[in-house]
C-alpha atoms as a PDB file:
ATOM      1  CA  UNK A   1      99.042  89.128 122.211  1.00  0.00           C
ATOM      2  CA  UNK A   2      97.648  85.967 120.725  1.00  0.00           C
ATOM      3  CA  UNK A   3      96.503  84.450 123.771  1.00  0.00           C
ATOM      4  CA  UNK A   4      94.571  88.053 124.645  1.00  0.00           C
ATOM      5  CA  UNK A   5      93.002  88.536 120.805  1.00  0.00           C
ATOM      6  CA  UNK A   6      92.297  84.700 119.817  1.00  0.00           C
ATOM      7  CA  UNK A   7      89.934  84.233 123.292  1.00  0.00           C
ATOM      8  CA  UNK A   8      88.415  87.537 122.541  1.00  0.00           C
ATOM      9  CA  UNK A   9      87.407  87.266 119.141  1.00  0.00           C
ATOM     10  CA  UNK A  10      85.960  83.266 119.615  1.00  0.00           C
ATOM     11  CA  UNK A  11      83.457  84.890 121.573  1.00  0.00           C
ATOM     12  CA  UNK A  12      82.004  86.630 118.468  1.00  0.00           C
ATOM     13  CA  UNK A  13      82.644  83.568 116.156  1.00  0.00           C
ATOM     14  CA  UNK A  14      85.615  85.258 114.072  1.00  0.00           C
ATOM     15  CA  UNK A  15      88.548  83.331 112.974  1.00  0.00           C
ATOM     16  CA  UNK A  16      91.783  84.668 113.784  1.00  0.00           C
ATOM     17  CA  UNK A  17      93.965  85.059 110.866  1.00  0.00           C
ATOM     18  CA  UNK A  18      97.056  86.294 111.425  1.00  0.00           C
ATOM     19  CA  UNK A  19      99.320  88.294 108.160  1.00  0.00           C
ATOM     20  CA  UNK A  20     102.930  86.197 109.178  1.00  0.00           C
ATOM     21  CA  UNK A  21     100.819  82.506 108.988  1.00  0.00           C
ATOM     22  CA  UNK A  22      99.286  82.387 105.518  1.00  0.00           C
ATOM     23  CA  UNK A  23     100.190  79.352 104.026  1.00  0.00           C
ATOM     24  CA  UNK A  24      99.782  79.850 100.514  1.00  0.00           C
ATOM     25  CA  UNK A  25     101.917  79.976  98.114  1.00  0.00           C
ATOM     26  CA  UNK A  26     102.856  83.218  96.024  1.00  0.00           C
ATOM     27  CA  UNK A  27     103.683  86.360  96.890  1.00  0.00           C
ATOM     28  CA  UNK A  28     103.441  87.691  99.918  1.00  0.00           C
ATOM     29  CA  UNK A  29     102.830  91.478  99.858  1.00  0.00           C
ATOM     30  CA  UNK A  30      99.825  90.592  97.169  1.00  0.00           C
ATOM     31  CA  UNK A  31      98.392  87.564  99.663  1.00  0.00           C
ATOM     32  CA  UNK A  32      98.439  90.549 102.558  1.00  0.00           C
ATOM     33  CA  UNK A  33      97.048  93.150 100.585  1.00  0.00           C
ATOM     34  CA  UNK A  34      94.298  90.585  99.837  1.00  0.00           C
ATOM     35  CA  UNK A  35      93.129  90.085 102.916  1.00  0.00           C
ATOM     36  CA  UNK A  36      93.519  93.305 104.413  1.00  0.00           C
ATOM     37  CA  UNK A  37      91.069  94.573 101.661  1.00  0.00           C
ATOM     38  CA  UNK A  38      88.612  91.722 102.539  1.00  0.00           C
ATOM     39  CA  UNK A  39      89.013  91.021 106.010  1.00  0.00           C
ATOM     40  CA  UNK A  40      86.000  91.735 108.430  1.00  0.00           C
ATOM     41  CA  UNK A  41      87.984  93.420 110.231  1.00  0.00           C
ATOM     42  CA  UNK A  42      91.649  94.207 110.934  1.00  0.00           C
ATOM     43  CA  UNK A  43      93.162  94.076 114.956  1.00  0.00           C
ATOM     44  CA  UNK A  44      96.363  96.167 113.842  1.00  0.00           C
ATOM     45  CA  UNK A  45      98.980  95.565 116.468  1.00  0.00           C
ATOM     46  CA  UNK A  46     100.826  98.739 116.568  1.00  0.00           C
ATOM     47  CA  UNK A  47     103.289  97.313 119.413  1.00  0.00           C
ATOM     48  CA  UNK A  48     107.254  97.777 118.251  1.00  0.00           C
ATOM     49  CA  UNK A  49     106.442 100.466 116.246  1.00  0.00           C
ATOM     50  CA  UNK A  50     106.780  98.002 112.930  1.00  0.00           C
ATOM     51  CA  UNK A  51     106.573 100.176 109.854  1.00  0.00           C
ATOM     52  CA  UNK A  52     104.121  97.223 107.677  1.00  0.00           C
ATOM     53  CA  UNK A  53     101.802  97.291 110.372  1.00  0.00           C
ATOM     54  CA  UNK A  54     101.156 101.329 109.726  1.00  0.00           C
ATOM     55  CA  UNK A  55     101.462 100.342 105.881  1.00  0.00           C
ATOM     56  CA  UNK A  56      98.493  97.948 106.251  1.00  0.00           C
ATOM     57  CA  UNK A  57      96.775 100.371 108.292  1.00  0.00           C
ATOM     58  CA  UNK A  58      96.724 102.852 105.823  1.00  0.00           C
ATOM     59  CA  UNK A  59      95.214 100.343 103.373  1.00  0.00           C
ATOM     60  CA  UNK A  60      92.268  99.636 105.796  1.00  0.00           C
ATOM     61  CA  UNK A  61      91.985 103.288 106.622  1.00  0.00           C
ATOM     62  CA  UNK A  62      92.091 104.250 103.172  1.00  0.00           C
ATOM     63  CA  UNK A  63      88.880 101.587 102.192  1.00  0.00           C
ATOM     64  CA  UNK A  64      87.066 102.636 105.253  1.00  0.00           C
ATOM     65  CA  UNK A  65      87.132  99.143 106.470  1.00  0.00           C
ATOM     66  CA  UNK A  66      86.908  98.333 110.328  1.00  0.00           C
ATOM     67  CA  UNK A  67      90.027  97.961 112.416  1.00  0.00           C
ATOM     68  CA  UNK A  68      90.719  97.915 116.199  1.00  0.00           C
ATOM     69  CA  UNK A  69      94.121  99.171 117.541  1.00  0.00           C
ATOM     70  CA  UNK A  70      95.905  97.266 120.245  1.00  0.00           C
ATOM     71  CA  UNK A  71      99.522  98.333 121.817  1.00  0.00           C
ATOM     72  CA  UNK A  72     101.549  97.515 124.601  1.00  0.00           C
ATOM     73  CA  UNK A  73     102.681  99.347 127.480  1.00  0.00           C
ATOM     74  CA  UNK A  74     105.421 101.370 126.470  1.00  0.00           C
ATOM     75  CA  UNK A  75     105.487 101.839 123.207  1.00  0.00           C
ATOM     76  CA  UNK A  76     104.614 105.306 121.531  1.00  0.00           C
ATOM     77  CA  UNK A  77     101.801 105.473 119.163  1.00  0.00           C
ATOM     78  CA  UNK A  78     103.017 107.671 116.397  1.00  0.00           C
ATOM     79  CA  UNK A  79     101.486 111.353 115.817  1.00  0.00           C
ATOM     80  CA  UNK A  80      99.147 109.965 112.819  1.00  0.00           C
ATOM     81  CA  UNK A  81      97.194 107.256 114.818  1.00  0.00           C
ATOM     82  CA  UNK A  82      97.263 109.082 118.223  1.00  0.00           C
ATOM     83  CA  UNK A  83      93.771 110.341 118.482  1.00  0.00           C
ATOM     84  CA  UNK A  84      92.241 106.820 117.899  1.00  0.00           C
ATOM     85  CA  UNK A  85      91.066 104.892 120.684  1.00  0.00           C
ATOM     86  CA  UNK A  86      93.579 102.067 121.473  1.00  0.00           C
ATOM     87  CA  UNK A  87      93.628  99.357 123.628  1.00  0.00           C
ATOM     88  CA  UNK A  88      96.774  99.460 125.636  1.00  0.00           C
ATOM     89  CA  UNK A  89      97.689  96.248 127.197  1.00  0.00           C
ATOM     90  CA  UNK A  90      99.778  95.962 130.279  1.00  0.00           C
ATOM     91  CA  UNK A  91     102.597  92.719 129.456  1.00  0.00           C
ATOM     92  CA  UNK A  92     104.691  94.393 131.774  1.00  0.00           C
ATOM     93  CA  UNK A  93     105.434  91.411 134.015  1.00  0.00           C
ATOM     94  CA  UNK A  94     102.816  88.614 134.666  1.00  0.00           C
ATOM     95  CA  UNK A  95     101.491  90.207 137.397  1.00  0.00           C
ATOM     96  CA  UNK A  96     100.441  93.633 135.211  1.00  0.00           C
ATOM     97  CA  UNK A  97      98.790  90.829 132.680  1.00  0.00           C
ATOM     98  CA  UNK A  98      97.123  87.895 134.499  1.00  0.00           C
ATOM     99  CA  UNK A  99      94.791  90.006 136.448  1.00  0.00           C
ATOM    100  CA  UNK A 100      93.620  92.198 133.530  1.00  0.00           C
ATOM    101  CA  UNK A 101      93.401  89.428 130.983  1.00  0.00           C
ATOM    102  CA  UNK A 102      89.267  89.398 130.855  1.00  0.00           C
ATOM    103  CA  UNK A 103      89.353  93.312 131.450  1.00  0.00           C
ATOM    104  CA  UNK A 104      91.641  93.043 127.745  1.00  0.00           C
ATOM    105  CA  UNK A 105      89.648  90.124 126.246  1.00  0.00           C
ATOM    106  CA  UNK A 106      85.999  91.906 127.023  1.00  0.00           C
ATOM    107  CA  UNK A 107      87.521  95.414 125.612  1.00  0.00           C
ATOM    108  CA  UNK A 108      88.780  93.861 122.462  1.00  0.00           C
ATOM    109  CA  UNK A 109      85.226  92.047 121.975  1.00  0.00           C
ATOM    110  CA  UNK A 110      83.469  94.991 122.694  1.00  0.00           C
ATOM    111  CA  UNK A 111      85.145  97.068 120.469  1.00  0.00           C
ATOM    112  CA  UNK A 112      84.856  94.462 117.626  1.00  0.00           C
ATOM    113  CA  UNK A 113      81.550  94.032 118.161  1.00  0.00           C
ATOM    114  CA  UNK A 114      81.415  98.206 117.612  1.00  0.00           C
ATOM    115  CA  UNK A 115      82.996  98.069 114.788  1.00  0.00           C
ATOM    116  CA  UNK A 116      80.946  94.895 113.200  1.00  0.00           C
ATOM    117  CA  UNK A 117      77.996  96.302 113.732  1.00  0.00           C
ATOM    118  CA  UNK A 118      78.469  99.975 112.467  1.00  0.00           C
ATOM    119  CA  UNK A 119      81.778  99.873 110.203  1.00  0.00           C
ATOM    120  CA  UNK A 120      80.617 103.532 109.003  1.00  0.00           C
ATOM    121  CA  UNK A 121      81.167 105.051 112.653  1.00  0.00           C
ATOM    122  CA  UNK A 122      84.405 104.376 112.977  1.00  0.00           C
ATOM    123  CA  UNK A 123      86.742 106.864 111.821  1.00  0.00           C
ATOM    124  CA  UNK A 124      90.073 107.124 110.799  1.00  0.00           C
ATOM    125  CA  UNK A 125      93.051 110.093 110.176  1.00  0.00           C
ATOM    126  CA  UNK A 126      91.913 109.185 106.091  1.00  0.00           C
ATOM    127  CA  UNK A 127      87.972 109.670 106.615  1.00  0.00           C
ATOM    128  CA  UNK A 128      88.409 112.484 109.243  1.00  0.00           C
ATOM    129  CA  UNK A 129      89.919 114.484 106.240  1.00  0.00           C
ATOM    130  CA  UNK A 130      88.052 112.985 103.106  1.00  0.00           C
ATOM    131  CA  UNK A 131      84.701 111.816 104.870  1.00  0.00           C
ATOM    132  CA  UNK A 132      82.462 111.245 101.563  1.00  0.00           C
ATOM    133  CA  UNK A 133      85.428 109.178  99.889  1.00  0.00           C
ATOM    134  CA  UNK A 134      84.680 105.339  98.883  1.00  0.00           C
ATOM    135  CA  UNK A 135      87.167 103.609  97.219  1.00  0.00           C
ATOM    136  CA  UNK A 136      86.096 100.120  95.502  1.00  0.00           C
ATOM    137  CA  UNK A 137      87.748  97.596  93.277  1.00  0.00           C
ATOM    138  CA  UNK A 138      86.080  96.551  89.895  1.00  0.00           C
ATOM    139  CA  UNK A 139      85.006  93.870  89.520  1.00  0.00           C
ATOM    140  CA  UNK A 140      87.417  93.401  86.414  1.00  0.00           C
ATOM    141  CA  UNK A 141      90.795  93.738  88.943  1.00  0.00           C
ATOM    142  CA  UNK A 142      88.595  91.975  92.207  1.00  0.00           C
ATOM    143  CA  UNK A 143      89.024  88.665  89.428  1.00  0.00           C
ATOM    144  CA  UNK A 144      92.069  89.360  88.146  1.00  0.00           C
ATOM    145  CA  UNK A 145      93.513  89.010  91.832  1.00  0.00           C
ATOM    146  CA  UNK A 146      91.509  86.056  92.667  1.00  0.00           C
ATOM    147  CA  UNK A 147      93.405  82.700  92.830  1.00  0.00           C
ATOM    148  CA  UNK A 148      93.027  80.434  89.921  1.00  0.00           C
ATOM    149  CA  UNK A 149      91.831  77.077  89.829  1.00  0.00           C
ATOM    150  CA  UNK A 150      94.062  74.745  87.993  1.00  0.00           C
ATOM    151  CA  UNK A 151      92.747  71.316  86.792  1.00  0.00           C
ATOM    152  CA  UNK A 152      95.135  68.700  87.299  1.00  0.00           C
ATOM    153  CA  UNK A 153      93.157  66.669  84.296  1.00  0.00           C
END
């Protein structure tokens, strides 16, 4: 889904980066966390049904934070996440994909852009049932999570 996403966000000047390619060292449920909290926004690819994607979900649902749901042609979206709007994509065979490639890249941007622009109007199973709830980090654990800089003198 990389060649659909990448295209789609360039055209809004995002950077794509993706959960399995952070480079850093440490540990890796903290580094995900991390970003997921301060992300922009969040495609979730909810394609093969993989339980840490609907684990990070919940974290961006729970802090109100914009995501986008993609899936492919197929799969089931579970019961929870059903009644958001997803963008199914069609990777059936290369003819189902080649010809709706800008169709995918334009609805991905578009609902980006959505999302970017009004984070507070999209909803979410977690702000459908608790709509006045804001959850924040202090400022005391934001720092205590932040990465240190070590002088090598």
């Amino acid at each position: 889904m990389g060649s659909i996403v990448e295209p789609a966000l360039e055209r809004l000047n995002l950077t794509v980066r993706r959960a399995d390619h952070i480079e850093s060292p440490g540990t890796i449920t903290k580094q995900i966390i991390q970003h997921l909290r301060h992300a922009k926004l969040v495609i979730a690819d909810l394609s093969f049904n993989n339980p840490n994607v609907f684990y990070e979900l919940a974290i961006r649902h729970a802090f109100r934070l914009p995501t986008v749901h993609i899936i492919r042609k197929g799969d089931k979206i579970p019961f929870d996440v059903n009644s958001s709007r997803t963008i199914v994509i069609d990777a059936t065979d290369i003819y189902s994909l080649v010809p709706k490639l800008d169709s995918y890249k334009s609805e991905i941007a578009n609902q980006v852009r959505q999302a970017l622009e009004d984070p507070d109007s999209v909803d979410n199973p977690f702000t459908n049932v608790y709509p006045d709830i804001r959850l924040s980090i202090s400022a005391a654990e934001h720092l205590a999570s932040a990465p240190a800089k070590v002088n090598g003198n």
